[in-house]
PDB file of N, CA and C in Angstrom:
ATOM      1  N   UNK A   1       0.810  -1.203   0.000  1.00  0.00           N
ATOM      2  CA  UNK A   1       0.000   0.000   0.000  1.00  0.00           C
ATOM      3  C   UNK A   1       0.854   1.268   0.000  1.00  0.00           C
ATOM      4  N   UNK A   2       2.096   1.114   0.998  1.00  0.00           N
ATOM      5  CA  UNK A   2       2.784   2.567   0.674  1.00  0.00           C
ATOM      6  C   UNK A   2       3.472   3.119  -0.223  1.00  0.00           C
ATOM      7  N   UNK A   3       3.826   1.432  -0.656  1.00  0.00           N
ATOM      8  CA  UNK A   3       4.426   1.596  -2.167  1.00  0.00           C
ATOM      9  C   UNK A   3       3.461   2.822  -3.219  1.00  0.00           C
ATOM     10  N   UNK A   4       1.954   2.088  -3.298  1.00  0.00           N
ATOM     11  CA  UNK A   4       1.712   2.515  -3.952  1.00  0.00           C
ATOM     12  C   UNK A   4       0.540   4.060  -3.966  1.00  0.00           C
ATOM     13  N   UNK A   5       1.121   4.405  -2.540  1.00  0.00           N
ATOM     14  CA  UNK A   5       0.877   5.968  -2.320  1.00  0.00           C
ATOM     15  C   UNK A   5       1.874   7.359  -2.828  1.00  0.00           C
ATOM     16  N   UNK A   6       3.451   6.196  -2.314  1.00  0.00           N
ATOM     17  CA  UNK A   6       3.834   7.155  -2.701  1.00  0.00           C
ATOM     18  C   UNK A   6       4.398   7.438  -4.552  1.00  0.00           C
ATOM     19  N   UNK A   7       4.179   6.193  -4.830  1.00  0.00           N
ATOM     20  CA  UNK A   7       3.728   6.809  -6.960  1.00  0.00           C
ATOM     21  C   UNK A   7       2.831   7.758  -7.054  1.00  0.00           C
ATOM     22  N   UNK A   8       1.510   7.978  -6.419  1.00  0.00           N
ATOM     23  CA  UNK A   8       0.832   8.397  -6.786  1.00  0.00           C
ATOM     24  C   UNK A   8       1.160   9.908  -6.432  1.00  0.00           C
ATOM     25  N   UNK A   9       1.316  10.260  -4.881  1.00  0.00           N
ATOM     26  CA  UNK A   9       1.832  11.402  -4.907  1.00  0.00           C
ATOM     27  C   UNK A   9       2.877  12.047  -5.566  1.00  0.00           C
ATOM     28  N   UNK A  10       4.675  10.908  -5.600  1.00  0.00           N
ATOM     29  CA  UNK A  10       5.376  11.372  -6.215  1.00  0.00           C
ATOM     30  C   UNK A  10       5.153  12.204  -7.594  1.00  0.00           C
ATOM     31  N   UNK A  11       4.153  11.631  -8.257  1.00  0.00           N
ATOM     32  CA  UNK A  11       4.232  11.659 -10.031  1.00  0.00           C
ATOM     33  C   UNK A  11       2.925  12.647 -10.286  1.00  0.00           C
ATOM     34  N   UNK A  12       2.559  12.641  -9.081  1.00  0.00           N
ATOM     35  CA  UNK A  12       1.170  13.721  -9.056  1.00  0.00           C
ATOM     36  C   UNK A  12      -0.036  12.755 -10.324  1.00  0.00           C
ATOM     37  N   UNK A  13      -0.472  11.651  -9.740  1.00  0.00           N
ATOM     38  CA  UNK A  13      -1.138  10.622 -10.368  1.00  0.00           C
ATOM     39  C   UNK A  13      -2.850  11.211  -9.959  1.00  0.00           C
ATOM     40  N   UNK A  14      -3.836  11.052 -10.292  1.00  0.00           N
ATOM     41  CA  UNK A  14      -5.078  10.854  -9.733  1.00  0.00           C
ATOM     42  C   UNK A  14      -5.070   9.421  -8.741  1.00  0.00           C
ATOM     43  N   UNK A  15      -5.475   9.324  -7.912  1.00  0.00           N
ATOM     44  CA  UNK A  15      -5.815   8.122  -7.289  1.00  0.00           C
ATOM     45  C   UNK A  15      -6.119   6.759  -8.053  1.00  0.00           C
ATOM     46  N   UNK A  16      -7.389   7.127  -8.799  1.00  0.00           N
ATOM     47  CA  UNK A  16      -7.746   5.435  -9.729  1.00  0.00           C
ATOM     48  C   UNK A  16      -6.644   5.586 -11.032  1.00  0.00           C
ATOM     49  N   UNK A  17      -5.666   6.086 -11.189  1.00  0.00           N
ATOM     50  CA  UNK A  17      -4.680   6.076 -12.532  1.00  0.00           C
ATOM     51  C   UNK A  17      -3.270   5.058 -11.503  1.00  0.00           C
ATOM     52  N   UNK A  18      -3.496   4.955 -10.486  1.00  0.00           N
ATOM     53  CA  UNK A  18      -2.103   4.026  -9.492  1.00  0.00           C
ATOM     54  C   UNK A  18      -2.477   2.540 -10.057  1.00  0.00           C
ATOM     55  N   UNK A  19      -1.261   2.329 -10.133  1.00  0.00           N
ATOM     56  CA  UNK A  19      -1.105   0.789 -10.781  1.00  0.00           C
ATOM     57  C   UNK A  19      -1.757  -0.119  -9.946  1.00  0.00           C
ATOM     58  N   UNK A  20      -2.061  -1.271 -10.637  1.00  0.00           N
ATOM     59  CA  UNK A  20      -3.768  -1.885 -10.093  1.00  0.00           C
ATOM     60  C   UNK A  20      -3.024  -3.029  -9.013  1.00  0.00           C
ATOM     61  N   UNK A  21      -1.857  -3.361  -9.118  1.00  0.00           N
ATOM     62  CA  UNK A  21      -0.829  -4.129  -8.360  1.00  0.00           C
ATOM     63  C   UNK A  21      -1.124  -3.811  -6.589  1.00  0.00           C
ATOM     64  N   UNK A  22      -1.382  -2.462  -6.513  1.00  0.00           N
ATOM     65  CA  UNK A  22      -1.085  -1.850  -5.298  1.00  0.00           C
ATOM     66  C   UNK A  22      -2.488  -1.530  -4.659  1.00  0.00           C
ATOM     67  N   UNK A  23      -3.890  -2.360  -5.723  1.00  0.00           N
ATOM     68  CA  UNK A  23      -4.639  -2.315  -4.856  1.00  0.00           C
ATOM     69  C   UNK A  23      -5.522  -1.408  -5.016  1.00  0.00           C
ATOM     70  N   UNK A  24      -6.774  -1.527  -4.969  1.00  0.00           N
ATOM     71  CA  UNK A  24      -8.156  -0.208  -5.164  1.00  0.00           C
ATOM     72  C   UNK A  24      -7.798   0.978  -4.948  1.00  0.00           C
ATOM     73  N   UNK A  25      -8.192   2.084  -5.650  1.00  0.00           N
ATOM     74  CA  UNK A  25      -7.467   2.743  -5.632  1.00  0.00           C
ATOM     75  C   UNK A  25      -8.639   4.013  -4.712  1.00  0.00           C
ATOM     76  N   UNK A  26      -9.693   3.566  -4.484  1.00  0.00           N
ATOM     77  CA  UNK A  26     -10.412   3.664  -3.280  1.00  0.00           C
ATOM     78  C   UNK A  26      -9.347   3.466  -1.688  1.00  0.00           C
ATOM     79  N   UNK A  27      -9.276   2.301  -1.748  1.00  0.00           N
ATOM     80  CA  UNK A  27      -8.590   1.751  -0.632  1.00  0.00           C
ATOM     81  C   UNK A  27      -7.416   2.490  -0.463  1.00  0.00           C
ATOM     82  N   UNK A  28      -6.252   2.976  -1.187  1.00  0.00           N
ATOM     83  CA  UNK A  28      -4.610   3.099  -1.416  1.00  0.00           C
ATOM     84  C   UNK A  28      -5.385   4.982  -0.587  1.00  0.00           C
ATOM     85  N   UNK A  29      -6.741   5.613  -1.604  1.00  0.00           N
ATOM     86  CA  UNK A  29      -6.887   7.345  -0.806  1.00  0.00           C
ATOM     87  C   UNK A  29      -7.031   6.779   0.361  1.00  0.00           C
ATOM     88  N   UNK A  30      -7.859   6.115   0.710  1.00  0.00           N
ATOM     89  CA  UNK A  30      -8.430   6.125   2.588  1.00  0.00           C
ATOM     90  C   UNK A  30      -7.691   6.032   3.541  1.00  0.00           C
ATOM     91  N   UNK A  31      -6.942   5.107   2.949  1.00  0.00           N
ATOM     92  CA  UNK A  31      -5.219   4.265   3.781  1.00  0.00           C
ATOM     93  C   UNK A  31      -4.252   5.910   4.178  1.00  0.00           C
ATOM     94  N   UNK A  32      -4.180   7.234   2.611  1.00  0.00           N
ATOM     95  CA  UNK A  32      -3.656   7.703   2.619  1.00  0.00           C
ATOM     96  C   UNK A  32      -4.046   8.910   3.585  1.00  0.00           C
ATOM     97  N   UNK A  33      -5.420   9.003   3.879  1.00  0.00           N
ATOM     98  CA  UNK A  33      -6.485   9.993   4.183  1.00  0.00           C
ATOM     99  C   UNK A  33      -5.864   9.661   6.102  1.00  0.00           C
ATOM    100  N   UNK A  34      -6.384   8.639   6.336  1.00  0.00           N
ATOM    101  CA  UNK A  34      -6.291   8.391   7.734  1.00  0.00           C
ATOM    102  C   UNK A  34      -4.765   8.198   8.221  1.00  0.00           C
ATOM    103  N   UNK A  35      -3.807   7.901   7.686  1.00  0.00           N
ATOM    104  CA  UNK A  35      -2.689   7.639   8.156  1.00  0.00           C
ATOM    105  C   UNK A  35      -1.934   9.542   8.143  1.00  0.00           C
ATOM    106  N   UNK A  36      -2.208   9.882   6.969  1.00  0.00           N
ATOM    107  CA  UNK A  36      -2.469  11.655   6.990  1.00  0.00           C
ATOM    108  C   UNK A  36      -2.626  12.175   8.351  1.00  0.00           C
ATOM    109  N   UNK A  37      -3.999  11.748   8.550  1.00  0.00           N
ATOM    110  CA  UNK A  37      -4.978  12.288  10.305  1.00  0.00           C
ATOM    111  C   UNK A  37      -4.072  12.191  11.502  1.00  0.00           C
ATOM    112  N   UNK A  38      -3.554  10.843  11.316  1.00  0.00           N
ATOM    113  CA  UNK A  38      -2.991  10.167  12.207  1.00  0.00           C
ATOM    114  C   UNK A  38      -1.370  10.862  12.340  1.00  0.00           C
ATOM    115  N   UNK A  39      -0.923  10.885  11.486  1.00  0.00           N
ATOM    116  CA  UNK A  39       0.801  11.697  11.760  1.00  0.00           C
ATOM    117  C   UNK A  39       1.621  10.954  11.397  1.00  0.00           C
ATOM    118  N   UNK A  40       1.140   9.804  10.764  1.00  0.00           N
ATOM    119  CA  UNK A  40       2.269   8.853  10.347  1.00  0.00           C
ATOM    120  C   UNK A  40       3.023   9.183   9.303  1.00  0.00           C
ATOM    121  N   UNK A  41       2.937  10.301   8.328  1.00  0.00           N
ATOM    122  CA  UNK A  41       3.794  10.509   7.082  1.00  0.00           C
ATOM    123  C   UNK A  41       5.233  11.646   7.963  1.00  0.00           C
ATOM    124  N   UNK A  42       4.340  12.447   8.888  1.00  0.00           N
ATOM    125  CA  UNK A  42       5.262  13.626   9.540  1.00  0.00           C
ATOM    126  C   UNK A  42       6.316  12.344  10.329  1.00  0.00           C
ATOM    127  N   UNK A  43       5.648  11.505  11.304  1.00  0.00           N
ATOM    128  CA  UNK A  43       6.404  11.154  11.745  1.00  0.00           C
ATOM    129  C   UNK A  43       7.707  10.010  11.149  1.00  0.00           C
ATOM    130  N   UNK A  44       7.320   9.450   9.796  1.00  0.00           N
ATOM    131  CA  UNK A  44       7.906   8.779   9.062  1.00  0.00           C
ATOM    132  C   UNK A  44       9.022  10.255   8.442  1.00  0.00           C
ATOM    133  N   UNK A  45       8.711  10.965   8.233  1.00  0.00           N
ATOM    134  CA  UNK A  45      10.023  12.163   7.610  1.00  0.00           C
ATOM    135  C   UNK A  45      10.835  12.539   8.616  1.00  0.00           C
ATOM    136  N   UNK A  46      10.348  12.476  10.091  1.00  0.00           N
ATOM    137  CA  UNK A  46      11.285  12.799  10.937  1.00  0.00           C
ATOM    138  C   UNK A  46      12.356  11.848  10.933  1.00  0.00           C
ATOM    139  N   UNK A  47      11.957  10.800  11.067  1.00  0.00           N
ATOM    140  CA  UNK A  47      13.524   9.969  10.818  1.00  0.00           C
ATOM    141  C   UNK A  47      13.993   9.614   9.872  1.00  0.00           C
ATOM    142  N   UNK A  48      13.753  10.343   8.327  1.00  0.00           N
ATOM    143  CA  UNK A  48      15.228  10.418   7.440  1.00  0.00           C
ATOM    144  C   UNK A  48      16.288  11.240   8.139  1.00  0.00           C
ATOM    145  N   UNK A  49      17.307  11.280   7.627  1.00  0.00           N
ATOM    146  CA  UNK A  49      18.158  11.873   7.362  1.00  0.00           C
ATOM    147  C   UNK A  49      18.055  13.293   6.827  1.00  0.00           C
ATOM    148  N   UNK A  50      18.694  14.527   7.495  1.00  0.00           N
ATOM    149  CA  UNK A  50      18.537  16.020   7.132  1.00  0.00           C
ATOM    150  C   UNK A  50      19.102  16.077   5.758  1.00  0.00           C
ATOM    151  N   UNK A  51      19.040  17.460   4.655  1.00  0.00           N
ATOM    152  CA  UNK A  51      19.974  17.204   3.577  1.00  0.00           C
ATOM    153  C   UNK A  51      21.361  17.316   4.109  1.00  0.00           C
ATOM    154  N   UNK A  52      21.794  18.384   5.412  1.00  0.00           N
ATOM    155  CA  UNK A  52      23.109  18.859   5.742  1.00  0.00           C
ATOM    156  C   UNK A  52      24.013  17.170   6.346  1.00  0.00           C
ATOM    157  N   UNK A  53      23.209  16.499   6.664  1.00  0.00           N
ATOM    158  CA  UNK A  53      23.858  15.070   7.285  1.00  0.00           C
ATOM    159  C   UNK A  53      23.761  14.701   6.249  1.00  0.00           C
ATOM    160  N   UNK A  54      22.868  14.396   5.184  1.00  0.00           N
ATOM    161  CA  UNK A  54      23.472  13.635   4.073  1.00  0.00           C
ATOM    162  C   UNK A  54      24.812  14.128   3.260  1.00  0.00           C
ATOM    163  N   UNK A  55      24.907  15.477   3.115  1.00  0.00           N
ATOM    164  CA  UNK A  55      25.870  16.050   2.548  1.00  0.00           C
ATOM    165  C   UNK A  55      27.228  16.140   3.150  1.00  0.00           C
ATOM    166  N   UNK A  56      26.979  16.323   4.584  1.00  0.00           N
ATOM    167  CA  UNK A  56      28.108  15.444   5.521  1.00  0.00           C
ATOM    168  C   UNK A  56      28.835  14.328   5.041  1.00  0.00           C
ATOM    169  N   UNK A  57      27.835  13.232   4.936  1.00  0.00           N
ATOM    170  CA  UNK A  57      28.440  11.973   4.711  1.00  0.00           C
ATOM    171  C   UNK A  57      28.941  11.618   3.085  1.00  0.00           C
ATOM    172  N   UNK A  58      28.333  12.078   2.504  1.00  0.00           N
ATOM    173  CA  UNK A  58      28.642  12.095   1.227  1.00  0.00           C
ATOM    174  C   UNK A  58      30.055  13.246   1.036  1.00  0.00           C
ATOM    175  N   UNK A  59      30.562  14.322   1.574  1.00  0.00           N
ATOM    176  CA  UNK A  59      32.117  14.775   1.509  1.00  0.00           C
ATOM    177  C   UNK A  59      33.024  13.962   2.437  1.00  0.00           C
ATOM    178  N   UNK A  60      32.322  13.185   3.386  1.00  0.00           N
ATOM    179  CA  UNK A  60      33.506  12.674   4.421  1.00  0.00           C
ATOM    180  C   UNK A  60      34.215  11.257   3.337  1.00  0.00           C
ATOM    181  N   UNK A  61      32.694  10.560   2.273  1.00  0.00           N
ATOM    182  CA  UNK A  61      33.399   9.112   1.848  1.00  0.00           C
ATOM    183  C   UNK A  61      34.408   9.923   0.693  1.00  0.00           C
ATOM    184  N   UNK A  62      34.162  11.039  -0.210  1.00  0.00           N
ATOM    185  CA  UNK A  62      35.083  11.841  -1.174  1.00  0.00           C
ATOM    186  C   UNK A  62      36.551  11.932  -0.203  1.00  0.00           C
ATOM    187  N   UNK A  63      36.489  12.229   0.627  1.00  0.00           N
ATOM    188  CA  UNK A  63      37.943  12.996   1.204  1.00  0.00           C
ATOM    189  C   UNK A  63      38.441  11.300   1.514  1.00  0.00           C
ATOM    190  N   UNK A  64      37.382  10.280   2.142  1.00  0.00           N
ATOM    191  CA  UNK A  64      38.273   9.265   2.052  1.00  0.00           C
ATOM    192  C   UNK A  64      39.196   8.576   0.801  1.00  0.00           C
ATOM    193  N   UNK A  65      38.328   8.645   0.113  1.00  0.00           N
ATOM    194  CA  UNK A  65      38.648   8.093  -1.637  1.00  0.00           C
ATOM    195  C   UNK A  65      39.826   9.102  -2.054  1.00  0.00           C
ATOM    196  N   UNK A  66      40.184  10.146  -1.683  1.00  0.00           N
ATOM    197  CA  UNK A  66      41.207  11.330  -1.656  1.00  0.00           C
ATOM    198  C   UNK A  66      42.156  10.366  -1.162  1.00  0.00           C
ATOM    199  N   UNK A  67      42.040  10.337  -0.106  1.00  0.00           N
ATOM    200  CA  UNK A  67      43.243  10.025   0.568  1.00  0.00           C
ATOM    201  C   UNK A  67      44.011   8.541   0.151  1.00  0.00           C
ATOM    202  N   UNK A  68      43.066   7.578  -0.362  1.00  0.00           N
ATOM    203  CA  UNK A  68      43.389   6.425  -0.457  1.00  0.00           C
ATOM    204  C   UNK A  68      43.993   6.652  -1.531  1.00  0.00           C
ATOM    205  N   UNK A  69      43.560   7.550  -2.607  1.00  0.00           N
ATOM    206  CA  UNK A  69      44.537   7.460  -4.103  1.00  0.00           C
ATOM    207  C   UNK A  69      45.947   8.327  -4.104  1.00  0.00           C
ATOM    208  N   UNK A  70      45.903   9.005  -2.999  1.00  0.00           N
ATOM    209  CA  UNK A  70      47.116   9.874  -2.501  1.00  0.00           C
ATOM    210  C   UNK A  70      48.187   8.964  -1.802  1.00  0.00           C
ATOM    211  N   UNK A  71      47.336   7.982  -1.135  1.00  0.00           N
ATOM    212  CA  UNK A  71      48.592   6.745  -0.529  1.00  0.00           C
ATOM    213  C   UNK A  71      49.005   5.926  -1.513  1.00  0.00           C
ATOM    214  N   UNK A  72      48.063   5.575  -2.499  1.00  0.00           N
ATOM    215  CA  UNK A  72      48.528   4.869  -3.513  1.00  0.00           C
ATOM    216  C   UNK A  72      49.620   5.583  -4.313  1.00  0.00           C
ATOM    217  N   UNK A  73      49.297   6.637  -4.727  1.00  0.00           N
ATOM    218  CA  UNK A  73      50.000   7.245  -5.476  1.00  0.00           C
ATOM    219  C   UNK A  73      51.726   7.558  -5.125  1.00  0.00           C
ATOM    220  N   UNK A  74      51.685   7.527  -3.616  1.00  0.00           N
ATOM    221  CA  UNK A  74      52.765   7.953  -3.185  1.00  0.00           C
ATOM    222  C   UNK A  74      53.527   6.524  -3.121  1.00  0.00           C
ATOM    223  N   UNK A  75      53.308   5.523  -2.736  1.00  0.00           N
ATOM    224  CA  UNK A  75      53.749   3.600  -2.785  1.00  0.00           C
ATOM    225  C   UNK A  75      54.309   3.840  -4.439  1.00  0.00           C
ATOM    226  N   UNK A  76      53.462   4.066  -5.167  1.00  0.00           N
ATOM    227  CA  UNK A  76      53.998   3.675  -6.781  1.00  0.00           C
ATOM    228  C   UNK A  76      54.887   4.176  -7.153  1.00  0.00           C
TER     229      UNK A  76
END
């Protein structure tokens, strides 16, 4: 089902246009309607990852890959 909520939002779909795999497409709004009410999407975004921590981690593995071709380089 969340699979196929979040196609629909991602791609900005109508509800009955979500692939039929994922289920009525009655069923996939209501699921989306009440879990909405409920706080489960807010509270599902709170625990990704910020962009500044992703971008963190993504310069710390670069500077590693730096360094490893700098040791190599210096051995050869």
């Amino acid at each position: 089902m969340l699979g196929g909520i979040i196609i629909v939002n991602r791609n900005g779909l109508r509800w009955r246009d979500a692939p039929k795999e994922y289920g009525p497409s009655k069923t996939l709004y209501n699921r989306w309607k009440r879990c909405g009410e409920k706080g489960m999407f807010v509270a599902m975004m709170d625990g990704l990852p910020t962009d500044r921590r992703r971008t963190q981690d993504n310069n710390d593995r670069c500077d590693l890959s730096q360094k490893r071709t700098e040791r190599h380089l210096a051995c050869g």
